[in-house]
C-alpha atoms as a PDB file:
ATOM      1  CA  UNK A   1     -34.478 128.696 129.871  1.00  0.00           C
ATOM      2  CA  UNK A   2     -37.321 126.945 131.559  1.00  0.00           C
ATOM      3  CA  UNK A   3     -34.733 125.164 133.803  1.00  0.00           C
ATOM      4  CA  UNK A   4     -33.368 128.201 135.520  1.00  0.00           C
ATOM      5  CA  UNK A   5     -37.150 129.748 135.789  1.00  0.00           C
ATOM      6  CA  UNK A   6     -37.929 126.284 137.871  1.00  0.00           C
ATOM      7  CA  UNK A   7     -34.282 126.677 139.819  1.00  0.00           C
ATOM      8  CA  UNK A   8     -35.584 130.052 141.103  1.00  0.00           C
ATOM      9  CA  UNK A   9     -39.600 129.340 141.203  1.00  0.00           C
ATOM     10  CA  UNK A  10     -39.585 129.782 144.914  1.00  0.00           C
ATOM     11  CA  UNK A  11     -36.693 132.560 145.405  1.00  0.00           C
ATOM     12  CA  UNK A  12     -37.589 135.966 146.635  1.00  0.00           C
ATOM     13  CA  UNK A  13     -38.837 138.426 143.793  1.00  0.00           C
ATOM     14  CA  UNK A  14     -37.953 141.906 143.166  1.00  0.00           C
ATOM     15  CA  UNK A  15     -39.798 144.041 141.081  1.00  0.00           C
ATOM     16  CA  UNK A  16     -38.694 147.274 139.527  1.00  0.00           C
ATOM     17  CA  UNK A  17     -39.902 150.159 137.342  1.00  0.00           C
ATOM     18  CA  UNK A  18     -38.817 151.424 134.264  1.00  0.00           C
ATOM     19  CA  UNK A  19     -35.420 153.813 134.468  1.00  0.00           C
ATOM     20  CA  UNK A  20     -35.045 152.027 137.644  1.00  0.00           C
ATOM     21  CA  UNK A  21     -31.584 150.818 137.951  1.00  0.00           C
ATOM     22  CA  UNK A  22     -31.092 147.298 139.230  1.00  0.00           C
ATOM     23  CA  UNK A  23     -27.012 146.991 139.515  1.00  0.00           C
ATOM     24  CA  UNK A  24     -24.699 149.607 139.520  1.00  0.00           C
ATOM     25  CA  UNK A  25     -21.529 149.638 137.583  1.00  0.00           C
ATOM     26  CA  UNK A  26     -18.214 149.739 140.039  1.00  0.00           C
ATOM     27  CA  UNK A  27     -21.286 149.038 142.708  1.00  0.00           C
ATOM     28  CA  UNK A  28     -20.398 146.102 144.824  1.00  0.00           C
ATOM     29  CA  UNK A  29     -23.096 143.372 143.807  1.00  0.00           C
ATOM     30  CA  UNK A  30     -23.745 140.285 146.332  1.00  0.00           C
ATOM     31  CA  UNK A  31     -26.741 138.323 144.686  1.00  0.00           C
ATOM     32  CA  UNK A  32     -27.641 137.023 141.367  1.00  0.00           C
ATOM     33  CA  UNK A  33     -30.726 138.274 139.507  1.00  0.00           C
ATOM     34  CA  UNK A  34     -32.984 136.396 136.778  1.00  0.00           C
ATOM     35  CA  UNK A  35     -35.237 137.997 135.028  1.00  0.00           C
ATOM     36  CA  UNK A  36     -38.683 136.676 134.625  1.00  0.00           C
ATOM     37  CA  UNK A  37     -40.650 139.284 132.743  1.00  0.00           C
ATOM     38  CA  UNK A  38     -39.496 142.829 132.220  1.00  0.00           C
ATOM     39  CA  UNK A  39     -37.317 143.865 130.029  1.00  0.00           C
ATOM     40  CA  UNK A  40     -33.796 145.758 130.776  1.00  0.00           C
ATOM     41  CA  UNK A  41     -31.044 147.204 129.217  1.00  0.00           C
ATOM     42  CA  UNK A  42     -26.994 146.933 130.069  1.00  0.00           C
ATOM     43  CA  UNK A  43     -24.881 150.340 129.811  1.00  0.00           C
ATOM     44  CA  UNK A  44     -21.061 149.860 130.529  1.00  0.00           C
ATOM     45  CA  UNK A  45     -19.259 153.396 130.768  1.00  0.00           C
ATOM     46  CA  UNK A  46     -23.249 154.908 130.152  1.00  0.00           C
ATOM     47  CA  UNK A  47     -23.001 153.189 126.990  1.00  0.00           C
ATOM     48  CA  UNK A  48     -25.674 150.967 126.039  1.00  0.00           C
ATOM     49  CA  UNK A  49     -24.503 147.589 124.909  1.00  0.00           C
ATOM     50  CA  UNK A  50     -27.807 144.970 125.020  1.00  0.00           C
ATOM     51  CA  UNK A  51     -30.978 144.882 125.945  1.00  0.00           C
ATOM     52  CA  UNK A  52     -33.094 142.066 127.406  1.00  0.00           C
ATOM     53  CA  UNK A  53     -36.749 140.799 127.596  1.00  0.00           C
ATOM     54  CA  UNK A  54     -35.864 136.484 127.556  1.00  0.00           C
ATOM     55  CA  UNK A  55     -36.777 135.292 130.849  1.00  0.00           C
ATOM     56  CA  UNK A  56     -34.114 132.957 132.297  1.00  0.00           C
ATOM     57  CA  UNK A  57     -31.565 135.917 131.679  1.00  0.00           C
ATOM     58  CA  UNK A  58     -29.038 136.296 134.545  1.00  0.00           C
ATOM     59  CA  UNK A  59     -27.226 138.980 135.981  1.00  0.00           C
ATOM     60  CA  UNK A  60     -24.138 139.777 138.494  1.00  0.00           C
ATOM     61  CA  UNK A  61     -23.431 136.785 137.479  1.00  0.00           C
ATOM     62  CA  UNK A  62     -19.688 138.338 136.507  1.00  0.00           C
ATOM     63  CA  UNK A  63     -19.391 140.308 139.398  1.00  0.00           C
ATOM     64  CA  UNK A  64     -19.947 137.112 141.654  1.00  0.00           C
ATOM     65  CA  UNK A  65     -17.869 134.643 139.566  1.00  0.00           C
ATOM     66  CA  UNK A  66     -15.179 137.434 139.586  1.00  0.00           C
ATOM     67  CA  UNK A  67     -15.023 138.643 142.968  1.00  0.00           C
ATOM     68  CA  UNK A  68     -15.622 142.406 142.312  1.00  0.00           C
ATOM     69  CA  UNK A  69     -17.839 144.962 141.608  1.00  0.00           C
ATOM     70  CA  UNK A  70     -20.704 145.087 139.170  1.00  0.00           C
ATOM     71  CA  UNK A  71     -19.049 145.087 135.330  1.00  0.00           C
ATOM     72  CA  UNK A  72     -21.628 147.133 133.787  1.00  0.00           C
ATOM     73  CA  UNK A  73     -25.089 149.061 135.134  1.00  0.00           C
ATOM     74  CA  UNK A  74     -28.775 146.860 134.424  1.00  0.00           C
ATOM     75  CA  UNK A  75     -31.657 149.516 134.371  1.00  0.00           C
ATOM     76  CA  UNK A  76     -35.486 148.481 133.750  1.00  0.00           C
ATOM     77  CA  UNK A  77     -37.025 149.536 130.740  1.00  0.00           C
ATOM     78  CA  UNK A  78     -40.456 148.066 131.169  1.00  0.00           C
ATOM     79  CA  UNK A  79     -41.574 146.782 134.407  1.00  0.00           C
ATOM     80  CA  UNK A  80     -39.404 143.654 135.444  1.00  0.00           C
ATOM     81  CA  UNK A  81     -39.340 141.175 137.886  1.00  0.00           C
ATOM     82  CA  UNK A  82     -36.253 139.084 138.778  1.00  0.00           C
ATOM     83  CA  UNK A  83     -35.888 136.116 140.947  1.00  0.00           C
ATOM     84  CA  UNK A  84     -33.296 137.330 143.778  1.00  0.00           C
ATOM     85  CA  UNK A  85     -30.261 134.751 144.291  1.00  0.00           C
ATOM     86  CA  UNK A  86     -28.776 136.266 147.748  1.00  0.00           C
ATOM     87  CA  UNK A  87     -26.358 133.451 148.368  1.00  0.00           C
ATOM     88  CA  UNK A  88     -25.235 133.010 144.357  1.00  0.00           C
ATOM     89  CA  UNK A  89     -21.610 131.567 144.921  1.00  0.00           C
ATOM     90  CA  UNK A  90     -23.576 128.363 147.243  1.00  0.00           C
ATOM     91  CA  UNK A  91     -26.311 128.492 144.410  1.00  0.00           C
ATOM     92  CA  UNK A  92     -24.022 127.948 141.650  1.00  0.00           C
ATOM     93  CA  UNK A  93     -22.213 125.076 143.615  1.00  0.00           C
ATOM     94  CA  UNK A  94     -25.008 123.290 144.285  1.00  0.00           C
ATOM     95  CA  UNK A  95     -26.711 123.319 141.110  1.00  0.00           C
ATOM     96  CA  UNK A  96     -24.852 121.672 137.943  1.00  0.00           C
ATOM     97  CA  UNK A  97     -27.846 122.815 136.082  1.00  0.00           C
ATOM     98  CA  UNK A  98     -27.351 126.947 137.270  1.00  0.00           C
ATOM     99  CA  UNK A  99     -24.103 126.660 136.550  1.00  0.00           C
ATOM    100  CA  UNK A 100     -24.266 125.230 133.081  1.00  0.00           C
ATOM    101  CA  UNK A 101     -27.135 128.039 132.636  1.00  0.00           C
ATOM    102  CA  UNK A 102     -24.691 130.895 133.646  1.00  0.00           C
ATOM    103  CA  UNK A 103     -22.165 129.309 131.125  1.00  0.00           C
ATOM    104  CA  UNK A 104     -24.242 128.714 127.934  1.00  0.00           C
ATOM    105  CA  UNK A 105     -24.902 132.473 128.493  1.00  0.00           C
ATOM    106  CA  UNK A 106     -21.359 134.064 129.288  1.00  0.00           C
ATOM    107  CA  UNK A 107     -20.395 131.489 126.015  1.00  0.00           C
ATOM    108  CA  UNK A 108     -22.981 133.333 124.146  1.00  0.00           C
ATOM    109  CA  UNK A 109     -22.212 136.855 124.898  1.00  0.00           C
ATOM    110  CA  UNK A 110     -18.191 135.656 124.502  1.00  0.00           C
ATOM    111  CA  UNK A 111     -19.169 134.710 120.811  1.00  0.00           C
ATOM    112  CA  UNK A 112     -20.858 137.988 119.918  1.00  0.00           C
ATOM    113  CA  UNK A 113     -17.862 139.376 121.503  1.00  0.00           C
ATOM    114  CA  UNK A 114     -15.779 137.381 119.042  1.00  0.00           C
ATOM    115  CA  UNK A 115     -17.828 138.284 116.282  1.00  0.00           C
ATOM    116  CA  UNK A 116     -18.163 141.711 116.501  1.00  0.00           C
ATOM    117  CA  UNK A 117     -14.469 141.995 117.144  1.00  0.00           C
ATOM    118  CA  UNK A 118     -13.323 139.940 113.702  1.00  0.00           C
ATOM    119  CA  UNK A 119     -16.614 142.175 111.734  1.00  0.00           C
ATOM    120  CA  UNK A 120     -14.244 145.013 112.817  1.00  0.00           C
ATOM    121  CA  UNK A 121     -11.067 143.829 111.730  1.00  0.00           C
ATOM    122  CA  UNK A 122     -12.335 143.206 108.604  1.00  0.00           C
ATOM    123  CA  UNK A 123     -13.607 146.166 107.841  1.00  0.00           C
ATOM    124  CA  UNK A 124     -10.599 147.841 108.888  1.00  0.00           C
ATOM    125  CA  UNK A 125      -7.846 145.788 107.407  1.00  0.00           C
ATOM    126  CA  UNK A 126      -5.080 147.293 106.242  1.00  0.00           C
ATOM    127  CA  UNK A 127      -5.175 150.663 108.469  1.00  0.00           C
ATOM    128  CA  UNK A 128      -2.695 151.055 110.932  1.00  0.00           C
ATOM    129  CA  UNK A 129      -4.743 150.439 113.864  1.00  0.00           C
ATOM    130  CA  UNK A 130      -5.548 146.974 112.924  1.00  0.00           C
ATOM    131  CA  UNK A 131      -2.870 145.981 115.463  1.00  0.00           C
ATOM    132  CA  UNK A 132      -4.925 147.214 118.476  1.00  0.00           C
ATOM    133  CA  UNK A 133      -7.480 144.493 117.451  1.00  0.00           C
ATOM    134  CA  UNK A 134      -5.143 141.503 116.774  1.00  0.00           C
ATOM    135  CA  UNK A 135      -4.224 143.156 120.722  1.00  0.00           C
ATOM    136  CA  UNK A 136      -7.458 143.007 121.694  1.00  0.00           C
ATOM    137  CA  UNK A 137      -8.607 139.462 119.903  1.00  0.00           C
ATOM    138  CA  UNK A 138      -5.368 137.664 121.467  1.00  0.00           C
ATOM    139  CA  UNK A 139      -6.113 138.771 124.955  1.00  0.00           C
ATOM    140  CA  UNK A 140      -9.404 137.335 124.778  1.00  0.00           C
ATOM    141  CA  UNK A 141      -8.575 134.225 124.137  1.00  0.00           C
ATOM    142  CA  UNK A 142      -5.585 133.646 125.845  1.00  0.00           C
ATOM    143  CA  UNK A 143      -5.724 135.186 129.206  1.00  0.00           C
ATOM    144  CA  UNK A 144      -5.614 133.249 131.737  1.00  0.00           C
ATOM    145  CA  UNK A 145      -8.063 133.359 134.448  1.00  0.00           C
ATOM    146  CA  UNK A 146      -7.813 134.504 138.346  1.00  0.00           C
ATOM    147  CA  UNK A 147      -8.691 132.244 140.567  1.00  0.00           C
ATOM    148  CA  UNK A 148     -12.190 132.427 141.777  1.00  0.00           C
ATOM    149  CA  UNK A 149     -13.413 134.213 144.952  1.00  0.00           C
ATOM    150  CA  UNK A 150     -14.313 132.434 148.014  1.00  0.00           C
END
C-alpha cells in the first residue's frame, strides 16, 4: 500500500468526522479518495457491507471507472483523512502503478464476492432457489463490460 500513500503524498487532504458521510450512494462522485488514517464503513441500500481502517484504501474508484454515480455510501467512523484525487480518470492514466493499485483491490473485493456467493450455494443446495445463484454467479463472470467513460 505504501506505493499509493507516496502517489498521493502531496495531493490535497480532506479530513472528516465520525458519521460524516464522504460519498453518497446514487450521488454523482468526480474525484478519487485514499484513505490515510481513519477508518470508514461502506453501506449499499443502508446496508453495511465492509469496513475500513488500511491506509492505501481507495474509493469512487467504481463510480469513476464506470461513468456514473457513487455505487454505495462511505461514512467515517473514526476520524479519517483521505488524499483527494480531483482529476482521477488523468491520474489513473498516468500512473501504471495507481492503476494496478485500483485493480489488486477491485480483484480482491471481486474474490470475496466470489466466495461469499459459492459459501451460499453450498449451503443452500438442493432448494429451489439455488437457480437464482447459478443466475447470479454466471453474470459475474461473464458480462461483458461497457466501455469506459471519457
Amino acid at each position: 500500500m505504501a506505493g499509493i500513500l507516496d502517489l498521493v503524498a502531496e495531493l490535497p487532504r480532506r479530513r472528516c468526522e465520525p458519521a460524516e458521510v464522504i460519498l453518497e450512494q446514487g450521488a454523482p462522485a468526480s474525484v478519487l479518495l485514499v484513505l490515510i488514517e481513519g477508518e470508514v464503513e461502506v453501506l449499499r441500500d443502508e446496508v453495511r457491507v465492509a469496513r475500513s481502517s488500511e491506509p492505501g484504501a481507495v474509493f469512487g474508484e467504481m463510480s469513476v471507472l464506470m461513468g456514473g454515480p457513487c455505487t454505495a455510501t462511505v461514512r467515517a467512523v473514526k476520524p479519517s483523512t483521505f488524499a483527494v484525487v480531483v482529476e482521477p480518470t488523468a491520474f489513473l492514466q498516468s500512473s501504471a502503478e495507481a492503476s494496478l493499485h485500483v485493480a489488486f483491490l477491485l480483484a480482491r473485493r471481486l474474490d470475496a464476492l466470489n466466495r461469499y456467493l459459492i459459501d451460499v450455494k453450498r449451503q443452500y443446495e438442493g432448494h429451489d432457489h439455488l437457480g437464482m445463484v447459478d443466475d447470479v454467479l454466471g453474470t459475474l463472470m461473464h458480462r461483458q463490460p461497457r466501455p469506459p467513460a471519457k
